[in-house]
PDB file of N, CA and C in Angstrom:
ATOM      1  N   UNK A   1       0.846  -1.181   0.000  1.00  0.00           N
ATOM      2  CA  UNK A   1       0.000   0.000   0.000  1.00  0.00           C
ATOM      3  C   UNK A   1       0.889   1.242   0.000  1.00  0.00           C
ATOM      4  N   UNK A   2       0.692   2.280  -1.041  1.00  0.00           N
ATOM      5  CA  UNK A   2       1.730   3.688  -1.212  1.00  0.00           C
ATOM      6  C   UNK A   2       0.711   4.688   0.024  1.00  0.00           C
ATOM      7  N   UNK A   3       1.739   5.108   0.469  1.00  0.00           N
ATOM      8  CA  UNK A   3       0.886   6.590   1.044  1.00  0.00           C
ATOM      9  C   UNK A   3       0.769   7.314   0.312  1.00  0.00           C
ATOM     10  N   UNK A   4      -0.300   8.185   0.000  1.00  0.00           N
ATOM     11  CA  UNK A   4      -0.539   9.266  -0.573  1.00  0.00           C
ATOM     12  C   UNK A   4      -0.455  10.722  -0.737  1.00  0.00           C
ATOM     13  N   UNK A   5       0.059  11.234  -0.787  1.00  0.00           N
ATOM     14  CA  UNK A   5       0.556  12.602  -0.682  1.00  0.00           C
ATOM     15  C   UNK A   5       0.720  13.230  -1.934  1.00  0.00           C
ATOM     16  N   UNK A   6       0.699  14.611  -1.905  1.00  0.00           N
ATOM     17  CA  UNK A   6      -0.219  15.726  -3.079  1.00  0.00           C
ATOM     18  C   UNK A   6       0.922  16.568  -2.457  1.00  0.00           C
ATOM     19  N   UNK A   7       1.233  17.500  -4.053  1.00  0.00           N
ATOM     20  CA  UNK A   7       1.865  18.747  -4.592  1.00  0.00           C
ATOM     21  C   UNK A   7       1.289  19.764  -4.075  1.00  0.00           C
ATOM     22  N   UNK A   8       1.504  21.004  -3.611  1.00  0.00           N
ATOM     23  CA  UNK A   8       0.842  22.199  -3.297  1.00  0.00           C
ATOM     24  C   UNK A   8       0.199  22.709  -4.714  1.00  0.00           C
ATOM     25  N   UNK A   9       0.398  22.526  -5.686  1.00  0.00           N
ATOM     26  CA  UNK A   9       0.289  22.415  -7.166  1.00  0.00           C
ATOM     27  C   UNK A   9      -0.991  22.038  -6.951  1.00  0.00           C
ATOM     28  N   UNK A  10      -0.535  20.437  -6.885  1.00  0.00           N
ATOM     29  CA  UNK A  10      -2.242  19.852  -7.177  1.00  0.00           C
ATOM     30  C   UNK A  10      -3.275  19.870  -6.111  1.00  0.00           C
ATOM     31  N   UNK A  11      -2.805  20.492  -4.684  1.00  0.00           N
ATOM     32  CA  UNK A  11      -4.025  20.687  -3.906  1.00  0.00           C
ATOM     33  C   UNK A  11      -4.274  22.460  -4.149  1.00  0.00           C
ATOM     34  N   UNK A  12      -4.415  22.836  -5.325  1.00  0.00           N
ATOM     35  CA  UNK A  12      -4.315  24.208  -5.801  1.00  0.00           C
ATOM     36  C   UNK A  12      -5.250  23.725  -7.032  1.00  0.00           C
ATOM     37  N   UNK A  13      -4.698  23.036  -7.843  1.00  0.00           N
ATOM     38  CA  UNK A  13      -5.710  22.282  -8.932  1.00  0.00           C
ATOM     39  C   UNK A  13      -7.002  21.493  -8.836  1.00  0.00           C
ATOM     40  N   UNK A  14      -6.988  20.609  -8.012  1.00  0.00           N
ATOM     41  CA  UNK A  14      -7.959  20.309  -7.269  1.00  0.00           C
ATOM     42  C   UNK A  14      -9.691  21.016  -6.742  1.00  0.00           C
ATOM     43  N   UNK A  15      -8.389  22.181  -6.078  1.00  0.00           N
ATOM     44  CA  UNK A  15      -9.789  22.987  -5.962  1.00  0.00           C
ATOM     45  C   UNK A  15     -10.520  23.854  -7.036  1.00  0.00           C
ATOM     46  N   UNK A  16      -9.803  24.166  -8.270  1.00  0.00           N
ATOM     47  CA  UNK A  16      -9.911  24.805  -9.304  1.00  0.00           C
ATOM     48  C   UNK A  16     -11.135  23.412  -9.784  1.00  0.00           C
ATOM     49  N   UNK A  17     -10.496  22.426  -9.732  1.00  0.00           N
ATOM     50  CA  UNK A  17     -11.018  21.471 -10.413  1.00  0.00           C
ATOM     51  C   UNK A  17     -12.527  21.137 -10.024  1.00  0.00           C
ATOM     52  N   UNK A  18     -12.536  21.016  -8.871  1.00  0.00           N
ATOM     53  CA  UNK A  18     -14.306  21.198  -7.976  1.00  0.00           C
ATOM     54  C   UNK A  18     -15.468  21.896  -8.696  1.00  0.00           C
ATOM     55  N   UNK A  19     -14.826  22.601 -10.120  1.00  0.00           N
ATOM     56  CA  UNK A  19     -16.091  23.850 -10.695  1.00  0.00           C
ATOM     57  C   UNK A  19     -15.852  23.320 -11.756  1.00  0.00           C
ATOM     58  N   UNK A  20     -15.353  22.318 -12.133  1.00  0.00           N
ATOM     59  CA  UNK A  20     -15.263  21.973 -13.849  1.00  0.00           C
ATOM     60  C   UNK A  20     -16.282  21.113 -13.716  1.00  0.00           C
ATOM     61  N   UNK A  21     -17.562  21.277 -15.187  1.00  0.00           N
ATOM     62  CA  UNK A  21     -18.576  21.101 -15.418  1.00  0.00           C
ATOM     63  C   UNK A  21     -18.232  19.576 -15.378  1.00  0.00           C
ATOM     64  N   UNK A  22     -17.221  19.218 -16.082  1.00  0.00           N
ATOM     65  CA  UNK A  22     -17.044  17.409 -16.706  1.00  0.00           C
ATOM     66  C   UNK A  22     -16.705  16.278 -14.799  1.00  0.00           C
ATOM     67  N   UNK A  23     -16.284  17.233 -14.149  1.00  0.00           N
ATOM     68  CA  UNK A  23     -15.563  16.614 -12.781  1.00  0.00           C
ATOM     69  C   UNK A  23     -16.706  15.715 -12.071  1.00  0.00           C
ATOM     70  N   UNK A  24     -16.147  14.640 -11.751  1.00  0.00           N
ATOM     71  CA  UNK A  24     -16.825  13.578 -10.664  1.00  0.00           C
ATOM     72  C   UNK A  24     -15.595  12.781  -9.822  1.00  0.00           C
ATOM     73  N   UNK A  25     -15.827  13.235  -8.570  1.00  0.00           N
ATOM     74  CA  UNK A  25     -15.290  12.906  -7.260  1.00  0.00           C
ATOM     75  C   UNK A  25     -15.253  11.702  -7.494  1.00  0.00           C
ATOM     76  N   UNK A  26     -15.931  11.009  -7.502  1.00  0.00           N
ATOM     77  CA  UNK A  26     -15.753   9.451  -7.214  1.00  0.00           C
ATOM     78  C   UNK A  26     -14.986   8.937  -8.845  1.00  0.00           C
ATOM     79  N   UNK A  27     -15.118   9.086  -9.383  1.00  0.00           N
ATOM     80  CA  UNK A  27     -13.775   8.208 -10.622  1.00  0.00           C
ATOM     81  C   UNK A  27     -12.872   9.186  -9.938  1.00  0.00           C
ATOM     82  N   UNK A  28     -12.305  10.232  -9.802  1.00  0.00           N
ATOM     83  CA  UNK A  28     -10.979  10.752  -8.919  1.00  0.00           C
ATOM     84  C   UNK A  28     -10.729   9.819  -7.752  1.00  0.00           C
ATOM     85  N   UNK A  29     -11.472   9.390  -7.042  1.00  0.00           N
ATOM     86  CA  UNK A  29     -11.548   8.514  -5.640  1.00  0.00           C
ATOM     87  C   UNK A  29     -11.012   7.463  -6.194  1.00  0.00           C
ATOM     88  N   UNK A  30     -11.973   6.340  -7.335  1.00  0.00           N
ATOM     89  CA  UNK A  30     -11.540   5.447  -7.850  1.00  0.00           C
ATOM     90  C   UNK A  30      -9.914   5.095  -7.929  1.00  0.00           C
ATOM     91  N   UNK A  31      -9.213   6.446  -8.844  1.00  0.00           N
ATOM     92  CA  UNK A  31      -8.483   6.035  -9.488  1.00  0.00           C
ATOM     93  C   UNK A  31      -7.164   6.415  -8.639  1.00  0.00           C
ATOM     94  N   UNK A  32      -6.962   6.638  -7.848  1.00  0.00           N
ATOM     95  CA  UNK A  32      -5.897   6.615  -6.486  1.00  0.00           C
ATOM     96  C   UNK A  32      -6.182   5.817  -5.628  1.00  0.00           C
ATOM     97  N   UNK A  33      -7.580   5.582  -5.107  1.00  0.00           N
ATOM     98  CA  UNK A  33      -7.554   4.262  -4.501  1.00  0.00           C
ATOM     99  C   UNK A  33      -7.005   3.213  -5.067  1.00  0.00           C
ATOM    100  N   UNK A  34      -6.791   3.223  -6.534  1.00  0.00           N
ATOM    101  CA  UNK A  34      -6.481   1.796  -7.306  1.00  0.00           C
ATOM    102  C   UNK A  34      -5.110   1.855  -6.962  1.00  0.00           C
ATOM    103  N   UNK A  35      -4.360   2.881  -7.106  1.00  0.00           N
ATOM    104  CA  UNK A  35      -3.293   3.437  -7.448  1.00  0.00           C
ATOM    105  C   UNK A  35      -2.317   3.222  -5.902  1.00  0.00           C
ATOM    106  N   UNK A  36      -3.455   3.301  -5.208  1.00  0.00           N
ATOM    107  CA  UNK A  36      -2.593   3.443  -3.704  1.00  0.00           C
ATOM    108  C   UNK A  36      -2.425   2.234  -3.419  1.00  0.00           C
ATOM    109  N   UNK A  37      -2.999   1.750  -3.409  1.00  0.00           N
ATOM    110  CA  UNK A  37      -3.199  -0.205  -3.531  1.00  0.00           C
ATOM    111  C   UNK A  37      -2.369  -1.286  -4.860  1.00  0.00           C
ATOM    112  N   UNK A  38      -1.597  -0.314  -5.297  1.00  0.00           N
ATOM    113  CA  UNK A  38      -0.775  -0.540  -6.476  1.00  0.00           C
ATOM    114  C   UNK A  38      -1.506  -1.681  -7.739  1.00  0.00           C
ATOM    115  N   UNK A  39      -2.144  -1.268  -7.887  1.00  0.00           N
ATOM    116  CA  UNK A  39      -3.172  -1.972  -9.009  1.00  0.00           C
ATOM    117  C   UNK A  39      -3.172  -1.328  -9.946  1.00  0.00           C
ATOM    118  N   UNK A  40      -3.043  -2.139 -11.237  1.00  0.00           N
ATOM    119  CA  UNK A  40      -2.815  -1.426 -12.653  1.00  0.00           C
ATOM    120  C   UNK A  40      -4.284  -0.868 -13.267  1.00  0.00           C
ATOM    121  N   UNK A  41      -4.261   0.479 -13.955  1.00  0.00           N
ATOM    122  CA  UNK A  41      -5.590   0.683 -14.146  1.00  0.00           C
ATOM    123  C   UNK A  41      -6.284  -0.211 -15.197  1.00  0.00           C
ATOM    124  N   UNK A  42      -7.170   0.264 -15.753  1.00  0.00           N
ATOM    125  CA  UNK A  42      -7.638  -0.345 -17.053  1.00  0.00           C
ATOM    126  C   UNK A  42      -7.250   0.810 -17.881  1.00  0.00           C
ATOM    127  N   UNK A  43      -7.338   0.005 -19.142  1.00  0.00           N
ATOM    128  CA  UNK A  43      -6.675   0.946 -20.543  1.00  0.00           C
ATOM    129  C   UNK A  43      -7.939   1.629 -20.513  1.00  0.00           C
ATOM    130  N   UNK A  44      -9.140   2.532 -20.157  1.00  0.00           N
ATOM    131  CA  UNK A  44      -9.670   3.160 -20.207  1.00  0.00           C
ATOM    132  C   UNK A  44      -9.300   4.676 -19.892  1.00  0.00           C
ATOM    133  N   UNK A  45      -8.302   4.313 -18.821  1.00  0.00           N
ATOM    134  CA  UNK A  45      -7.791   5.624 -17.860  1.00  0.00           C
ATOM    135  C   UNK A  45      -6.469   5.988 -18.954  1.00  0.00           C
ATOM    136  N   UNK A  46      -6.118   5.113 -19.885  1.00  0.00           N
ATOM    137  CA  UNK A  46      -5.015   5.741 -20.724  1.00  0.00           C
ATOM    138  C   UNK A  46      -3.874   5.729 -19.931  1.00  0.00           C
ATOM    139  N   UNK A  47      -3.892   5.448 -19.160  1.00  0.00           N
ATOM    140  CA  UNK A  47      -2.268   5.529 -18.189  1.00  0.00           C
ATOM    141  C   UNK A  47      -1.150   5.565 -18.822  1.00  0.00           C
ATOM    142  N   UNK A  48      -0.036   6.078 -18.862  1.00  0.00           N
ATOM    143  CA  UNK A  48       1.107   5.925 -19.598  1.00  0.00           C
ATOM    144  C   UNK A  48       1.545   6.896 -19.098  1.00  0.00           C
ATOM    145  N   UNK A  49       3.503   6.963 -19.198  1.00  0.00           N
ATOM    146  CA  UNK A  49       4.798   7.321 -18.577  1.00  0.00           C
ATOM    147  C   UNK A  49       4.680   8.775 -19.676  1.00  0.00           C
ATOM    148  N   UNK A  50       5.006  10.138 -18.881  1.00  0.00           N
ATOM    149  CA  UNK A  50       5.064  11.545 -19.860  1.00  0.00           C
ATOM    150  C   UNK A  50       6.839  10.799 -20.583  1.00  0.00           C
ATOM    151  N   UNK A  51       6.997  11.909 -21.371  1.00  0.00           N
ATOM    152  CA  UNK A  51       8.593  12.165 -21.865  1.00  0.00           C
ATOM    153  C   UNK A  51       9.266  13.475 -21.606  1.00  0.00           C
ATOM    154  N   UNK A  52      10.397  13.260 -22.254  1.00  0.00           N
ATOM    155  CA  UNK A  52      11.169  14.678 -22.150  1.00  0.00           C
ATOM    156  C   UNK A  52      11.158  15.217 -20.473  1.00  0.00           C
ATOM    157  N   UNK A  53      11.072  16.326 -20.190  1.00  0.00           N
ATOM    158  CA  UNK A  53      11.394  16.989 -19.079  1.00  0.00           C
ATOM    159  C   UNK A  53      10.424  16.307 -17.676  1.00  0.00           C
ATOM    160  N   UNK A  54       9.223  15.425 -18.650  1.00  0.00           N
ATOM    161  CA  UNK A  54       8.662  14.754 -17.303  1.00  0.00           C
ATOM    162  C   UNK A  54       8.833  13.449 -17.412  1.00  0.00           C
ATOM    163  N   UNK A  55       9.419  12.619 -17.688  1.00  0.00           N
ATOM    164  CA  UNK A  55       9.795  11.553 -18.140  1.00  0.00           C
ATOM    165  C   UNK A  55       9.522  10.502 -17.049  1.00  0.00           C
ATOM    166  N   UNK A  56       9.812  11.187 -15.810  1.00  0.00           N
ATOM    167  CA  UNK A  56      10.032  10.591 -14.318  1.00  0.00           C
ATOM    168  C   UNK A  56       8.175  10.618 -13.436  1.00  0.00           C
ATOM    169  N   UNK A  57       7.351  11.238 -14.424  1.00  0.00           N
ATOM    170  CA  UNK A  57       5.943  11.020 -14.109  1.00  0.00           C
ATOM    171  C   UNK A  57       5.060  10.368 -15.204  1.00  0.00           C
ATOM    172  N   UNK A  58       4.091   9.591 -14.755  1.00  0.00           N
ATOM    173  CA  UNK A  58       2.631   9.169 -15.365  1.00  0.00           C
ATOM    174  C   UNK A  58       1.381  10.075 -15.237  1.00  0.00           C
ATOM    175  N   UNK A  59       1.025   9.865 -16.557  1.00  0.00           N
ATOM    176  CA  UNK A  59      -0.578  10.469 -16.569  1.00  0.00           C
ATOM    177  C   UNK A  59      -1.865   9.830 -16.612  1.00  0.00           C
ATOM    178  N   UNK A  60      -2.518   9.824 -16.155  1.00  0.00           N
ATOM    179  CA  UNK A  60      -4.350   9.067 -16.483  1.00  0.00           C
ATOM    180  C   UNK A  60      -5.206  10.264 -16.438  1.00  0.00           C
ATOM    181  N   UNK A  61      -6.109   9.162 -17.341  1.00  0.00           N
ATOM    182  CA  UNK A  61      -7.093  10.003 -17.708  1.00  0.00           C
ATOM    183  C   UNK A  61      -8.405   9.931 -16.536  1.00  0.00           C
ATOM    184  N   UNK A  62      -8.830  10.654 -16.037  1.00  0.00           N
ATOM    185  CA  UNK A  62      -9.819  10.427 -14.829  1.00  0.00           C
ATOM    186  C   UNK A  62     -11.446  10.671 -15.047  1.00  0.00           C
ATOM    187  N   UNK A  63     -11.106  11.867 -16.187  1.00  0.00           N
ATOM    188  CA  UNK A  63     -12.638  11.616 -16.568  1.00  0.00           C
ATOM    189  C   UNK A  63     -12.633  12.723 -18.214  1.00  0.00           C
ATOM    190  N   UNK A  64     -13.554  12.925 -19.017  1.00  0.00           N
ATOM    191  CA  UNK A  64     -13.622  13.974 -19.821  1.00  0.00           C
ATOM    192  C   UNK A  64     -12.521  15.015 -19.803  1.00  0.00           C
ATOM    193  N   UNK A  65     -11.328  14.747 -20.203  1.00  0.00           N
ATOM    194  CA  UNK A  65     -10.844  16.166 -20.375  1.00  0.00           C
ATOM    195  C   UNK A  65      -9.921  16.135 -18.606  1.00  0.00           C
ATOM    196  N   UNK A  66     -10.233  15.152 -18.057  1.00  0.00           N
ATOM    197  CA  UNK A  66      -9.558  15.921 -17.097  1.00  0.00           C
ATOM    198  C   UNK A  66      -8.114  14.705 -16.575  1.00  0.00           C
ATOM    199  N   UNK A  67      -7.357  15.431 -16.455  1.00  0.00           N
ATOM    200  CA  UNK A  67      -5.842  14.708 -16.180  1.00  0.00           C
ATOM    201  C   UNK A  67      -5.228  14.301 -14.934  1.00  0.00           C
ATOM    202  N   UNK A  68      -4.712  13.464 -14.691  1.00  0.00           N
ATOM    203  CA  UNK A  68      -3.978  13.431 -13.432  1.00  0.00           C
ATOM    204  C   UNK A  68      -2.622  12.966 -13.410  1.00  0.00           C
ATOM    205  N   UNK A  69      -2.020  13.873 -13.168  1.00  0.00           N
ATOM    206  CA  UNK A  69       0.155  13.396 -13.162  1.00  0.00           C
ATOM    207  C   UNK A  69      -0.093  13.284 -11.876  1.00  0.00           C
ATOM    208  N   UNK A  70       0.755  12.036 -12.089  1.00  0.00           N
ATOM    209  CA  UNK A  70       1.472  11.081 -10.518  1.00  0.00           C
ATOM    210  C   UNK A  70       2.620  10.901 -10.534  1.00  0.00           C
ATOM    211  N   UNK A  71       3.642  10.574  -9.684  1.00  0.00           N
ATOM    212  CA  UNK A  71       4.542   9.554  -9.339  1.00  0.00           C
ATOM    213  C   UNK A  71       4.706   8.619  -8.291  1.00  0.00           C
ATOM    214  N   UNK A  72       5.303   7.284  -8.725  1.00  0.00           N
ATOM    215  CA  UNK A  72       5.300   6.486  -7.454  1.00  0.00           C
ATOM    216  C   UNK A  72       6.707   6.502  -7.257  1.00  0.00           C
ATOM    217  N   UNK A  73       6.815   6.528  -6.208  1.00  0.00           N
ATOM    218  CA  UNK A  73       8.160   6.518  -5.170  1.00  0.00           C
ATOM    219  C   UNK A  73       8.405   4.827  -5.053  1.00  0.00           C
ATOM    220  N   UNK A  74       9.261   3.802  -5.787  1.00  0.00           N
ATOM    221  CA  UNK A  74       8.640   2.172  -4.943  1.00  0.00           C
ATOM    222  C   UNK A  74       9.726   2.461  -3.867  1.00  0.00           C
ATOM    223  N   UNK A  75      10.515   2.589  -3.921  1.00  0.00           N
ATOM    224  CA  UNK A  75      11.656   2.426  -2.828  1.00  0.00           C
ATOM    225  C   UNK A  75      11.118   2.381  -1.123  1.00  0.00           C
ATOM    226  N   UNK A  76      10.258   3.761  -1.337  1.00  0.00           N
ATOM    227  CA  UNK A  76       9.680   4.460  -0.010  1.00  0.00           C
ATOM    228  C   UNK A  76       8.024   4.343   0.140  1.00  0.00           C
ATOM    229  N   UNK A  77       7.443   3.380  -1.055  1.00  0.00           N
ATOM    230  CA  UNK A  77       6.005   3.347  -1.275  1.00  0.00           C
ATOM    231  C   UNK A  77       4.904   4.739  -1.160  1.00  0.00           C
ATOM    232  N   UNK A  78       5.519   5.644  -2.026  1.00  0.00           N
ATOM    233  CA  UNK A  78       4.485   7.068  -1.427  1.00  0.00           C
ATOM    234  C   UNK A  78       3.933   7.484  -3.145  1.00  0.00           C
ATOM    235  N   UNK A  79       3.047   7.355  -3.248  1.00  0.00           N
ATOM    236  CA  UNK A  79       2.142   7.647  -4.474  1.00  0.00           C
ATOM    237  C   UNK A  79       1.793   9.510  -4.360  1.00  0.00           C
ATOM    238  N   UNK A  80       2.480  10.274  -5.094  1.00  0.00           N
ATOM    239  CA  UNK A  80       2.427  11.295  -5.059  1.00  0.00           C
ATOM    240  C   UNK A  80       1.907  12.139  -6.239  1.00  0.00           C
ATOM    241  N   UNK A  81       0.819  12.830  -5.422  1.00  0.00           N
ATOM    242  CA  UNK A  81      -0.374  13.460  -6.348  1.00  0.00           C
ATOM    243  C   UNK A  81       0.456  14.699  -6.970  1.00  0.00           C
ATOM    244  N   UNK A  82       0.771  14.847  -8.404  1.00  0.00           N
ATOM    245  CA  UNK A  82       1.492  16.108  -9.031  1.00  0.00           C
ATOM    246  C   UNK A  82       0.867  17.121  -9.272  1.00  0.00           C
ATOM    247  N   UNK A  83      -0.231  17.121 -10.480  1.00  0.00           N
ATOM    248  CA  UNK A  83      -1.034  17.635 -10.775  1.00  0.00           C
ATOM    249  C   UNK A  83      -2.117  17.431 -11.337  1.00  0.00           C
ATOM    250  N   UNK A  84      -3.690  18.369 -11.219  1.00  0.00           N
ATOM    251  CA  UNK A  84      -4.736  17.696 -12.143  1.00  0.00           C
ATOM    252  C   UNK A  84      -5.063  18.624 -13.031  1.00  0.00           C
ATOM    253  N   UNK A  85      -5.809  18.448 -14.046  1.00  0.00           N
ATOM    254  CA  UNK A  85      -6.444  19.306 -14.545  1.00  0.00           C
ATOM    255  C   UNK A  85      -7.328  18.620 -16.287  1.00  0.00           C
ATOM    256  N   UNK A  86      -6.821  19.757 -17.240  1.00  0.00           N
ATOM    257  CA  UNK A  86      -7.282  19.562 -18.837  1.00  0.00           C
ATOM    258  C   UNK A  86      -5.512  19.505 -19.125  1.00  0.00           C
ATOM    259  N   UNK A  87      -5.266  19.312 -20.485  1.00  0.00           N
ATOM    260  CA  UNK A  87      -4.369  18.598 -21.329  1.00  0.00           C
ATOM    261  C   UNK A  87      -3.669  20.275 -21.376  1.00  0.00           C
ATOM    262  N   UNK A  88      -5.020  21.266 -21.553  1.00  0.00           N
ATOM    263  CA  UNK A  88      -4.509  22.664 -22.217  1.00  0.00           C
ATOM    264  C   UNK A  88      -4.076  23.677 -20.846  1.00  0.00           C
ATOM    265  N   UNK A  89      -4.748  23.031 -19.773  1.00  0.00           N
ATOM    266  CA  UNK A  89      -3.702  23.592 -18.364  1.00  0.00           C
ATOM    267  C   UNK A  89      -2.734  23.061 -17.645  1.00  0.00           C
ATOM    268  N   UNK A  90      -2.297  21.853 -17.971  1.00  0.00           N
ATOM    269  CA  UNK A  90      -1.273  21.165 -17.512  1.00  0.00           C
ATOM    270  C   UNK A  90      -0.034  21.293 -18.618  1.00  0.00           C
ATOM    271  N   UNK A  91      -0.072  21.289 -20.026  1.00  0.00           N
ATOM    272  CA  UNK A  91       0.897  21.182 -21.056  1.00  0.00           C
ATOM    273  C   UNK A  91       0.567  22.211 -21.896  1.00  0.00           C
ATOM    274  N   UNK A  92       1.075  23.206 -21.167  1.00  0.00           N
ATOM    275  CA  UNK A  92       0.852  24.944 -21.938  1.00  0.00           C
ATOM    276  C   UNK A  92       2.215  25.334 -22.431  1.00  0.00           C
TER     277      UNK A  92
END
């Protein structure tokens, strides 16, 4: 089981994120609970490793439009929340 812990970033995004028309709490819940419990998603969530300058994080897809960068720590087991958002506020 990873502990979970979040970016000042993404508990900044987050709350931005609370007013986006497409947002539902529970697939966000879903998909870190899976995550914290180290369970692979389904190819629905699109999961896959960024490149270039983020190379060292993953993205899923959580719902319509909306994104979530992670990293897992395995060494120290800590699943760390980066950032959330759309494609066009995260990769500007």
């Amino acid at each position: 089981m990873y502990i979970v812990r979040s970016t000042k970033a993404y508990r900044k995004a987050y709350k931005r994120i609370l007013r986006h028309k497409d947002f539902v709490q529970h697939d966000l819940d879903v998909v870190i609970d899976a995550l914290a419990v180290g369970e692979k998603l389904s190819t629905g969530y699109r999961d896959h490793q960024l490149s270039g300058d983020l190379k060292n994080y993953r993205e899923c897809h959580v719902g319509n439009d909306i994104l979530l960068v992670y990293q897992k720590h395995e060494g120290i087991l800590v699943l760390l929340l980066v950032d959330l958002g759309s494609h066009d506020s995260l990769f500007r």
